[in-house]
Protein backbone atom coordinates (compact mmCIF):
# COMPACT_ATOMS: atom_id res chain seq x y z
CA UNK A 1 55.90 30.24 -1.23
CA UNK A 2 59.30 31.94 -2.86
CA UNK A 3 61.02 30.19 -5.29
CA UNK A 4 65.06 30.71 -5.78
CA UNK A 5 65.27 32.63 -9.65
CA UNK A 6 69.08 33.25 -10.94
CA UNK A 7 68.05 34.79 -13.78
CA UNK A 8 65.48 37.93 -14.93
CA UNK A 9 64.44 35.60 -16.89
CA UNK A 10 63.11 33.17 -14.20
CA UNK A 11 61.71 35.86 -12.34
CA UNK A 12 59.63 37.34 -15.06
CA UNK A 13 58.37 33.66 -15.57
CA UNK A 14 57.94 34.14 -11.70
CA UNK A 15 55.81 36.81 -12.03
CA UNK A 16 53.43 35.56 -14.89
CA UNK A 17 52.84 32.37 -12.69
CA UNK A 18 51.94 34.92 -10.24
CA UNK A 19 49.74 36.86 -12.33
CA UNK A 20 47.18 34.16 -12.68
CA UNK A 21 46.36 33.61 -8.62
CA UNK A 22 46.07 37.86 -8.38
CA UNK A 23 44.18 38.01 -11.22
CA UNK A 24 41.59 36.03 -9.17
CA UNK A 25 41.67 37.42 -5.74
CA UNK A 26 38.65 38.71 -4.65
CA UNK A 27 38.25 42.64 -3.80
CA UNK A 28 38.49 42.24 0.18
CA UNK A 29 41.69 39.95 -0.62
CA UNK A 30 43.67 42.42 -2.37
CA UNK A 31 42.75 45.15 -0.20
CA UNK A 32 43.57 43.28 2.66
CA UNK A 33 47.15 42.33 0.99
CA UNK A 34 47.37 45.99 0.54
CA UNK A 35 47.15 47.24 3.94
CA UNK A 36 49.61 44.45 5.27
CA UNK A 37 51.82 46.38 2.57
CA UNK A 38 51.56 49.42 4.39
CA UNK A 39 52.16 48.13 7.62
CA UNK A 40 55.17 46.27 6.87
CA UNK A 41 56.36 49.61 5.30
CA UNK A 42 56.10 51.28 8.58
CA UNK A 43 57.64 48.95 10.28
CA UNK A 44 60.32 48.63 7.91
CA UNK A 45 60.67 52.23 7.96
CA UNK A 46 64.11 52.41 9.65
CA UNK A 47 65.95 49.95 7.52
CA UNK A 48 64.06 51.45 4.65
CA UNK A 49 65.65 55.34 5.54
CA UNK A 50 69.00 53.70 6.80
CA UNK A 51 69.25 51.71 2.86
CA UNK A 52 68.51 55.19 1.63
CA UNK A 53 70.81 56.87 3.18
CA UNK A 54 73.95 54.40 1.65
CA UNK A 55 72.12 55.24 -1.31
CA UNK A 56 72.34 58.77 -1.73
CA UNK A 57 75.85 58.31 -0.24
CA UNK A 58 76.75 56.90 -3.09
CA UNK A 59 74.72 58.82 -5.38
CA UNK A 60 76.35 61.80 -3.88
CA UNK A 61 79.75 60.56 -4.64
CA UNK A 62 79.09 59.63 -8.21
CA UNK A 63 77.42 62.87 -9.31
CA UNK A 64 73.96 62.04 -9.59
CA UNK A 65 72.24 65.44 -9.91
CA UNK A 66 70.31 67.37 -7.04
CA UNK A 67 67.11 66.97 -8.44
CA UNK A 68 67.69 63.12 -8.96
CA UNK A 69 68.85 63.38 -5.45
CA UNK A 70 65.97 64.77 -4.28
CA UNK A 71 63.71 61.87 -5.70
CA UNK A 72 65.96 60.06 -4.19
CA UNK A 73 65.52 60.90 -0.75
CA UNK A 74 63.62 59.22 1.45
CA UNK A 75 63.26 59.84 5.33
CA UNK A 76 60.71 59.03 7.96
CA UNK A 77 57.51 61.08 6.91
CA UNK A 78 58.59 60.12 3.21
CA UNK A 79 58.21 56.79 3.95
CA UNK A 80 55.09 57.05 6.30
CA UNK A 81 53.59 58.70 2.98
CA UNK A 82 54.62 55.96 0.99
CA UNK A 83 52.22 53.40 3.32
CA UNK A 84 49.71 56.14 3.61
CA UNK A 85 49.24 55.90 -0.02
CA UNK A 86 48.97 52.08 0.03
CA UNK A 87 46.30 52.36 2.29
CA UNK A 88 44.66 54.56 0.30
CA UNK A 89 45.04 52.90 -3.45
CA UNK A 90 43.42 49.86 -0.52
CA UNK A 91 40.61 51.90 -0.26
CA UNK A 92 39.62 52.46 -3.53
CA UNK A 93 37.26 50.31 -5.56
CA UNK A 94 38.40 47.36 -6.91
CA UNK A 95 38.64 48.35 -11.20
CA UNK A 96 38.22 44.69 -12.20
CA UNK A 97 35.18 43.28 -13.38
CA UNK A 98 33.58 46.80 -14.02
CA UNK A 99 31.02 46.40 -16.89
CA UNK A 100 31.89 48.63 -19.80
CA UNK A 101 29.35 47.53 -22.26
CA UNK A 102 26.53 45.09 -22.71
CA UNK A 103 24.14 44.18 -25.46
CA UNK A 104 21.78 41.43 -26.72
CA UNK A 105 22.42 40.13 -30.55
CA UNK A 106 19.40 39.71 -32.90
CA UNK A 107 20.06 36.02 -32.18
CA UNK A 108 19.90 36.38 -28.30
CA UNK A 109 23.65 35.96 -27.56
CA UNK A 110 24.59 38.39 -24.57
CA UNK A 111 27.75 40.25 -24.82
CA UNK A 112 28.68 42.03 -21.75
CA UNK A 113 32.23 44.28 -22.14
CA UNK A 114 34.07 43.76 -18.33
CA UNK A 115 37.13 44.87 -17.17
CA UNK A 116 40.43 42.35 -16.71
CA UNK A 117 44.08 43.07 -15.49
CA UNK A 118 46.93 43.09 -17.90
CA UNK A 119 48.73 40.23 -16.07
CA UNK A 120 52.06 40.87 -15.92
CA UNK A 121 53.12 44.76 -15.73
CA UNK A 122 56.40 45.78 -16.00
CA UNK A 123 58.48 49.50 -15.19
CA UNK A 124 61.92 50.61 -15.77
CA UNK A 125 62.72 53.60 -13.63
CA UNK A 126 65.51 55.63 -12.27
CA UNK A 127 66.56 57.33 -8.48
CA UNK A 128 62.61 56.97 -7.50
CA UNK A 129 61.97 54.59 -4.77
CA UNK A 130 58.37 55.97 -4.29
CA UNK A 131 58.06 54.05 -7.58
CA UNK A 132 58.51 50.79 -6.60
CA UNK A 133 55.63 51.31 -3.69
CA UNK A 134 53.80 52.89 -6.01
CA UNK A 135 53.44 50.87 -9.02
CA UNK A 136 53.59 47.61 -6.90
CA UNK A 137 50.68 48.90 -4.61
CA UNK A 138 48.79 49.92 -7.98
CA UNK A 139 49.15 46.32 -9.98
CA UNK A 140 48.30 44.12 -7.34
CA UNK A 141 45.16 46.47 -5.97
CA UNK A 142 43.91 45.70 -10.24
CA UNK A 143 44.96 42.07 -10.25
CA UNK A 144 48.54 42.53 -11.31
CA UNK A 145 51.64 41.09 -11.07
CA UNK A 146 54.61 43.37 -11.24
CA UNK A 147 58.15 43.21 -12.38
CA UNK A 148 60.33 46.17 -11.21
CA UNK A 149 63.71 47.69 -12.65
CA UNK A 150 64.35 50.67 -10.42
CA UNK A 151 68.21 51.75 -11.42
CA UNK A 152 71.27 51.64 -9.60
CA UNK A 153 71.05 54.86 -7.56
CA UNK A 154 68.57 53.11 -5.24
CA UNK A 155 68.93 49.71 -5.53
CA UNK A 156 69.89 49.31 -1.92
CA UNK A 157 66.57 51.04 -1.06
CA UNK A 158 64.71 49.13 -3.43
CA UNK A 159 65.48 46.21 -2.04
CA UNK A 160 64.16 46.82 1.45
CA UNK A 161 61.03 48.05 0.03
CA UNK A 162 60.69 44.81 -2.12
CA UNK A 163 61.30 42.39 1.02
CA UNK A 164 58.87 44.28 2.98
CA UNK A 165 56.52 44.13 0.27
CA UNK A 166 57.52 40.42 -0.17
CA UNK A 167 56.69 39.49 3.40
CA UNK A 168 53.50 41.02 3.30
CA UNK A 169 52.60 39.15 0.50
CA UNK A 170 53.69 35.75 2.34
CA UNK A 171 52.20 36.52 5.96
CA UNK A 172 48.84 37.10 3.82
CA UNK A 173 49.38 34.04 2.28
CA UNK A 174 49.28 36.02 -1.07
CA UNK A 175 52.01 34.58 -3.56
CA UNK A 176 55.22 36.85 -3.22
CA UNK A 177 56.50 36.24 -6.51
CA UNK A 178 53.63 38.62 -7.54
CA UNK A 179 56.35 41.56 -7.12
CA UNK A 180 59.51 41.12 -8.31
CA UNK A 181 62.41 43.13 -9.09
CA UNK A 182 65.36 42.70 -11.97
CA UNK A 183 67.57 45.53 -10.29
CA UNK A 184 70.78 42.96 -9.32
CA UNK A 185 71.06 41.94 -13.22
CA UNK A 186 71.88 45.84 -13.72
CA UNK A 187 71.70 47.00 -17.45
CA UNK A 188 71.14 43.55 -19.11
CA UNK A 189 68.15 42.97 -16.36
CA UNK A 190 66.42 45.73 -18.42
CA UNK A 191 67.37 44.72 -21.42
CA UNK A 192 65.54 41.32 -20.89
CA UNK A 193 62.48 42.96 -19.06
CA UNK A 194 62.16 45.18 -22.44
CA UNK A 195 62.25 42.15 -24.71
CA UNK A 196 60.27 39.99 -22.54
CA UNK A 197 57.11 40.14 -25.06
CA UNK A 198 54.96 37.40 -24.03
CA UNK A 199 55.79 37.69 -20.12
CA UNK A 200 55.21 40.76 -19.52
CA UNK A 201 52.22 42.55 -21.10
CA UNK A 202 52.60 46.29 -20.57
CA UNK A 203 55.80 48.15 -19.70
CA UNK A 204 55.77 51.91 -18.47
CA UNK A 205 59.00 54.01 -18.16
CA UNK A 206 59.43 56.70 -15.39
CA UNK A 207 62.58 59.21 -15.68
CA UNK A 208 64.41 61.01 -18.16
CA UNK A 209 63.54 61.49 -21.47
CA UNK A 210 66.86 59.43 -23.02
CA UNK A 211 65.21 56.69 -20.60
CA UNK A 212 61.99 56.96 -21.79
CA UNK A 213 62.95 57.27 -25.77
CA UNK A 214 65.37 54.14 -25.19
CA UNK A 215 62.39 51.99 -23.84
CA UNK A 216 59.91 53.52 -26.61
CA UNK A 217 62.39 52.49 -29.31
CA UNK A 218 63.85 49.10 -28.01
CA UNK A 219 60.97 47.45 -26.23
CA UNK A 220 59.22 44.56 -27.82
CA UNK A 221 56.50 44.88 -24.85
CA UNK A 222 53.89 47.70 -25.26
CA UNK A 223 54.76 50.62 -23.95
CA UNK A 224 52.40 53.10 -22.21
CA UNK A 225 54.92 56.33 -22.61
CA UNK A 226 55.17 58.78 -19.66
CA UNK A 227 56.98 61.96 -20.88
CA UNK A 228 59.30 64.80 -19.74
CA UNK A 229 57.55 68.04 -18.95
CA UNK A 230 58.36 70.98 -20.60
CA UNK A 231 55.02 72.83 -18.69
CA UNK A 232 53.84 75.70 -19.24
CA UNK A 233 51.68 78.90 -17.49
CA UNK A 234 49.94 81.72 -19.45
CA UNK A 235 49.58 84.60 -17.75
CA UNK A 236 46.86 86.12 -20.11
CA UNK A 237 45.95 89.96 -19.78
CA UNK A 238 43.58 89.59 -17.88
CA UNK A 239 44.95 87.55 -14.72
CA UNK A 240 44.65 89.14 -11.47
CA UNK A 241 48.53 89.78 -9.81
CA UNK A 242 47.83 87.45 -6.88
CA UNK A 243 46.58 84.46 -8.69
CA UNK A 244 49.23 85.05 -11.41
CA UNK A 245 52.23 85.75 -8.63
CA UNK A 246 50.99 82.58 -6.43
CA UNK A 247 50.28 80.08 -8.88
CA UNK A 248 53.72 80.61 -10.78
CA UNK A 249 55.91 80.44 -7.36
CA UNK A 250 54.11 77.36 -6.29
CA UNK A 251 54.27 75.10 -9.69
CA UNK A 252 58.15 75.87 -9.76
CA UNK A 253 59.02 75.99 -6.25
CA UNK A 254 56.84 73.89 -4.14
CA UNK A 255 58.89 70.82 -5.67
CA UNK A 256 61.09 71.81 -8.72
CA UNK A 257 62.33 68.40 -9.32
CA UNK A 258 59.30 66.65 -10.74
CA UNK A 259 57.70 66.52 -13.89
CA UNK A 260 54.64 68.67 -13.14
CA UNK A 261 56.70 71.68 -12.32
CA UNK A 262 56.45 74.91 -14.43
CA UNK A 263 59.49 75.34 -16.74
CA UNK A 264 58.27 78.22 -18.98
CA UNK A 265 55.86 81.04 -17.92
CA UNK A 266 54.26 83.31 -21.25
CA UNK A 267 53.21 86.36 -20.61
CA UNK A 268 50.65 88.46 -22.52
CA UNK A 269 52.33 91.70 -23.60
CA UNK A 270 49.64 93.72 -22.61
CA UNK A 271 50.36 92.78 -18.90
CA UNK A 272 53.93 92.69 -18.50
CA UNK A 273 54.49 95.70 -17.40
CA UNK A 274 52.28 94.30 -14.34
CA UNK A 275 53.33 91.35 -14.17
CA UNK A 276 56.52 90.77 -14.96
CA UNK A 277 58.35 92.69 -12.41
CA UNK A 278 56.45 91.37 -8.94
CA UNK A 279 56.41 87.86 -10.75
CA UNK A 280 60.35 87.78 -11.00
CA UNK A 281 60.54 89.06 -7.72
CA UNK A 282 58.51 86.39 -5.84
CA UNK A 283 60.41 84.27 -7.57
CA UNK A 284 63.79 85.43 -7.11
CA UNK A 285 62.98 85.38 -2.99
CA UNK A 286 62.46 81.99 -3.82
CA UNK A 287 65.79 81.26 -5.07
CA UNK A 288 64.62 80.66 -8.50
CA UNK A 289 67.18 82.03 -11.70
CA UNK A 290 64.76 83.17 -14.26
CA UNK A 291 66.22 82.73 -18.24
CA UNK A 292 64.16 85.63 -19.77
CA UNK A 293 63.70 86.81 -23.45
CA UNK A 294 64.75 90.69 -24.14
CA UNK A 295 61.20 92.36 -22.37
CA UNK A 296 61.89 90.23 -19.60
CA UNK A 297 65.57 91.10 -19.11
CA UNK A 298 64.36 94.72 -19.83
CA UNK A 299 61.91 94.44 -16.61
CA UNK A 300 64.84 92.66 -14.16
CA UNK A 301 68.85 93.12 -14.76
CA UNK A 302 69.19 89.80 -12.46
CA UNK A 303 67.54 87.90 -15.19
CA UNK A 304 69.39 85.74 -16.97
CA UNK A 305 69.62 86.15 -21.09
CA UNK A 306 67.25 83.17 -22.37
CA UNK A 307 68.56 80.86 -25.21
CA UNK A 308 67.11 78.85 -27.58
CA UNK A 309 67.83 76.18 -25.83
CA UNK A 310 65.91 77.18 -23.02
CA UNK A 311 62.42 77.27 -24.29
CA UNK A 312 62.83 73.75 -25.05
CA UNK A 313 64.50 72.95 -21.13
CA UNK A 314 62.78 70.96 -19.03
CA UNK A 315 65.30 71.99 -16.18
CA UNK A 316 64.20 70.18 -12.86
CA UNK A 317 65.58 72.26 -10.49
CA UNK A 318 65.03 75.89 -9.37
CA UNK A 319 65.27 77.74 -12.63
CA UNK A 320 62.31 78.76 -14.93
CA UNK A 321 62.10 80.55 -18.42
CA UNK A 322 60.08 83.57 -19.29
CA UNK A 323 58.68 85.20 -22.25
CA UNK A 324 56.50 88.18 -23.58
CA UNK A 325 54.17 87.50 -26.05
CA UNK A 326 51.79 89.48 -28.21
CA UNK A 327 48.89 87.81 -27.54
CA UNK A 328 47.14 84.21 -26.90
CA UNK A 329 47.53 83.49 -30.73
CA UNK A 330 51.32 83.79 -29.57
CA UNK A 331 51.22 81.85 -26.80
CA UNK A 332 49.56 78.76 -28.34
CA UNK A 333 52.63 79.00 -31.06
CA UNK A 334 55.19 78.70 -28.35
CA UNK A 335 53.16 75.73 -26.49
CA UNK A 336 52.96 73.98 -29.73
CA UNK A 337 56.28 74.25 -30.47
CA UNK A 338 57.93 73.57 -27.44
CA UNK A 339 55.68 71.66 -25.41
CA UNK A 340 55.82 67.87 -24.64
CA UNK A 341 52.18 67.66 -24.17
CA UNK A 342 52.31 67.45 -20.40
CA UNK A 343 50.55 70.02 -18.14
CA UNK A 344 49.78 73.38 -19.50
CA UNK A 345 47.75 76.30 -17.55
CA UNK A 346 46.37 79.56 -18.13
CA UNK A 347 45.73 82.12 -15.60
CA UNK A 348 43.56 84.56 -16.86
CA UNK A 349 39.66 86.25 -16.21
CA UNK A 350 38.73 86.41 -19.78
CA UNK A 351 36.01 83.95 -20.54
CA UNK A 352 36.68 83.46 -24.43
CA UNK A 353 40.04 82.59 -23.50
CA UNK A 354 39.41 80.31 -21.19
CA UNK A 355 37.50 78.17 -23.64
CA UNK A 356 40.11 78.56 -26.41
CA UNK A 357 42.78 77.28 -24.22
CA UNK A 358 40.75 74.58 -23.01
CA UNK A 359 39.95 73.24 -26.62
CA UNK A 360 43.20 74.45 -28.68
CA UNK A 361 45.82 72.81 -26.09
CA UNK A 362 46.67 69.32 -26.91
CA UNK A 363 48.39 68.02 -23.56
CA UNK A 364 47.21 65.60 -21.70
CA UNK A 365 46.17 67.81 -18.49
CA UNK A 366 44.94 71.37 -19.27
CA UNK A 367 44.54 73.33 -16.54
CA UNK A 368 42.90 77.17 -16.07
CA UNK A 369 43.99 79.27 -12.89
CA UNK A 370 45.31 76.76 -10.79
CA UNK A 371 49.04 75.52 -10.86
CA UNK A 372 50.03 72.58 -12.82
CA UNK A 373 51.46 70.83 -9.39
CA UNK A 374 48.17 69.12 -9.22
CA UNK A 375 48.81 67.13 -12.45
CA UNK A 376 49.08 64.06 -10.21
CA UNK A 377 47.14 60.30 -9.44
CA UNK A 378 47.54 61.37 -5.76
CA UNK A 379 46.02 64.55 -6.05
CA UNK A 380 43.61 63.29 -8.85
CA UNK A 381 41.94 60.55 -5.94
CA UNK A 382 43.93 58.34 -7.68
CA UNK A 383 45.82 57.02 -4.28
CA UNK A 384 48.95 57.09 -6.58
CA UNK A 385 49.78 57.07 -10.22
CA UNK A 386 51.88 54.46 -12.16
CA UNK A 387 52.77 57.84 -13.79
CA UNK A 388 51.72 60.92 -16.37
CA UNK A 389 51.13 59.36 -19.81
CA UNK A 390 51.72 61.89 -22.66
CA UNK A 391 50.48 59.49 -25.37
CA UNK A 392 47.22 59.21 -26.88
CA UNK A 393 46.46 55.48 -27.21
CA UNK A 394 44.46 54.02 -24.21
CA UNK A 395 45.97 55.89 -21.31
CA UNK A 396 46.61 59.96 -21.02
CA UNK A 397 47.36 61.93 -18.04
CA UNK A 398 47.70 60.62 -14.52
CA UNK A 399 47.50 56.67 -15.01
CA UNK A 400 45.90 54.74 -11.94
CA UNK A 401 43.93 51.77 -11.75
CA UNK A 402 41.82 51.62 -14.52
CA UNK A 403 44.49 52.37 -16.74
CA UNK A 404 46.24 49.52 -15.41
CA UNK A 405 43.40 46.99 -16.87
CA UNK A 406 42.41 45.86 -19.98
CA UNK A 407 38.48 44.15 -21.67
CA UNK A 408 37.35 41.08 -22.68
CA UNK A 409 34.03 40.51 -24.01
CA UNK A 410 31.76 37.70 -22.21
CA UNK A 411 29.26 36.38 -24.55
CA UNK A 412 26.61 33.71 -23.24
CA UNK A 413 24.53 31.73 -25.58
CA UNK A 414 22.02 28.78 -25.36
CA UNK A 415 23.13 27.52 -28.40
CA UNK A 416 23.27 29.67 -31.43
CA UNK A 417 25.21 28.97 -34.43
CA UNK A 418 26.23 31.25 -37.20
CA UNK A 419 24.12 31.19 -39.97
């Protein structure tokens, strides 16, 4: 069932050939193609970790940062996470052929609105193997086909997830050429996947914001934009120390290298004095080098003078800015300014404000005493995401498998003609 392509070009074709058997299994088919998925990731599991670990060699070696490193890394419970959330994207319901809308015309045509897959969906993405599982698991569960450019930092790892995938596919007697990957073409195998309008029907980006504008702004394939996340946490005058000290700590340290992390923590004026101080601490214990504004430097001499530059930082690693504001009117200026529409919380008691930052915040998760690590399709019940869309057109927010489908309209008629 696999067919020998020597070009991205073939492969893509590959793919939309693909596309039209998927798009007509049957629910127990593609959950059943799913969990052979899974298990052929565990099994695969030590020439999965042993491909990784000649990747981050040579990541290592070539300067690739620590936080790229660190979505990098995959070891054995990384990868028995990876199957685990195969097997649960498997056990969600299948999002094609959900009816969105039906009517009867005057006449007594039936229209009934259902939902389809896109066909052919594509993703260019950097140093994030959990990625390629992802977004692969995610297509075919909604009747996709998938075309993958995953970067050179883990091509090597790639790769062994792909064949496992692959064979999966082929023991099922699914067709294999439903994932595919352009990663040996390098630089002009994304080049082709982002002009490949008429292949491949969506494309989503995942990784750094100079990746993500330079798909956005040479693509000829829609683009469903994930963004960088400058995110932010409000600690209003009202928010009790423990919440405030907790929540802060966790979104920045409990992983600082992803997108959902807190980069920038406002704090009401009227509770710095505190706040501030057992705030910086906690996080300082942590390891984390806070860039503060004047009040916060005031509060801490280990804080770092913030810049500019800063507010506008989305920094990845174990470093965080901080600010004291006059009031929520304040805050809401900074995150307006600064933010890129991501994940924004508020910790606070204060009812009115509550409901003000709920309605005045325009980001596509907006979150109130609880930390903005749970912006994620995982934690969502999404199984996994295809990733956090920060634009406004169909998809916003964690994407998973309804955002991975599109409509069509059914109409059925016993033969009506326009009059």
């Amino acid at each position: 069932m696999t067919t020998t392509a020597t070009t991205a070009r073939e492969r893509m074709l590959l793919a939309q050939s693909a596309a039209r058997t998927i798009g007509l299994l049957g629910d127990a088919e593609k959950r059943d193609a799913l969990l052979a998925i899974a298990e052929a990731i565990d099994e695969a599991a030590a020439e999965i970790v042993a491909a990784n670990g000649e990747d981050l060699e040579r990541s290592s070696a070539s300067g690739l940062s620590i936080a790229l490193q660190d979505r990098l890394r995959l070891d054995e419970p990384r990868v028995a996470a990876l199957a685990a959330a195969v097997r649960d994207i498997a056990a969600l319901p299948d999002p094609v052929g959900r009816v969105l809308d039906e009517r009867t015309l005057p006449n007594g045509v039936e229209l009934t609105k259902v939902s389809v897959p896109f066909g052919v969906v594509g993703s260019i993405y950097e140093a994030r193997p959990n990625v390629t599982v992802d977004i692969a698991a995610l297509a075919l569960r909604s009747g996709n086909a998938v075309v993958l450019r995953g970067g050179s930092a883990a091509e090597l790892t790639n790769a062994a997830l792909v064949r496992a995938m692959r064979g999966a596919l082929a023991a099922r007697g699914v067709d294999p050429e439903a994932i595919q990957t352009v990663d040996e073409f390098g630089r002009e195998g994304a080049r082709e996947l982002m002009q490949a309008r008429g292949i491949v029907d969506v494309l989503v980006p995942r990784g750094s914001a100079q990746l993500i504008e330079t798909v956005v702004t040479e693509s000829s394939v829609p683009v469903i934009e994930t963004g960088a996340g400058v995110v932010h946490i409000v600690l209003d005058e009202s928010a009790p120390l423990d919440w405030a000290r907790d929540i802060v700590v966790n979104a920045k340290v409990q992983r600082p290298s992803v997108c959902n992390s807190v980069e920038t923590v406002l704090v009401h004026r009227a509770a710095a004095q505190r706040l501030v101080p057992p705030v910086v601490a906690a996080l300082r214990e942590q390891g984390v080098t806070v860039h503060g504004d004047p009040d916060v430097v005031g509060f801490d001499a280990a804080v770092v003078a913030a810049t500019e530059e800063d507010w506008g930082t989305e920094y990845l690693s174990l470093d965080v800015a901080m600010r004291v504001v006059d009031d929520l009117d304040q805050a809401l200026a900074h995150i307006r300014r600064y933010s890129t529409h991501h994940t924004e919380s508020i910790i606070t008691q204060d009812a009115a404000n509550t409901e003000r930052f709920l309605a005045e915040v325009d980001s596509a998760v907006v979150m109130v005493n609880t930390s903005t690590r749970f912006t994620d399709g995982g934690e969502f019940g999404f199984g996994a995401e295809v990733g956090i869309s920060t634009q406004k057109l169909h998809a916003r927010g964690p994407m998973g498998l309804a955002e991975l489908t599109s409509t069509k309209w059914l109409a059925r008629g016993f033969g009506q003609v326009r009059s």
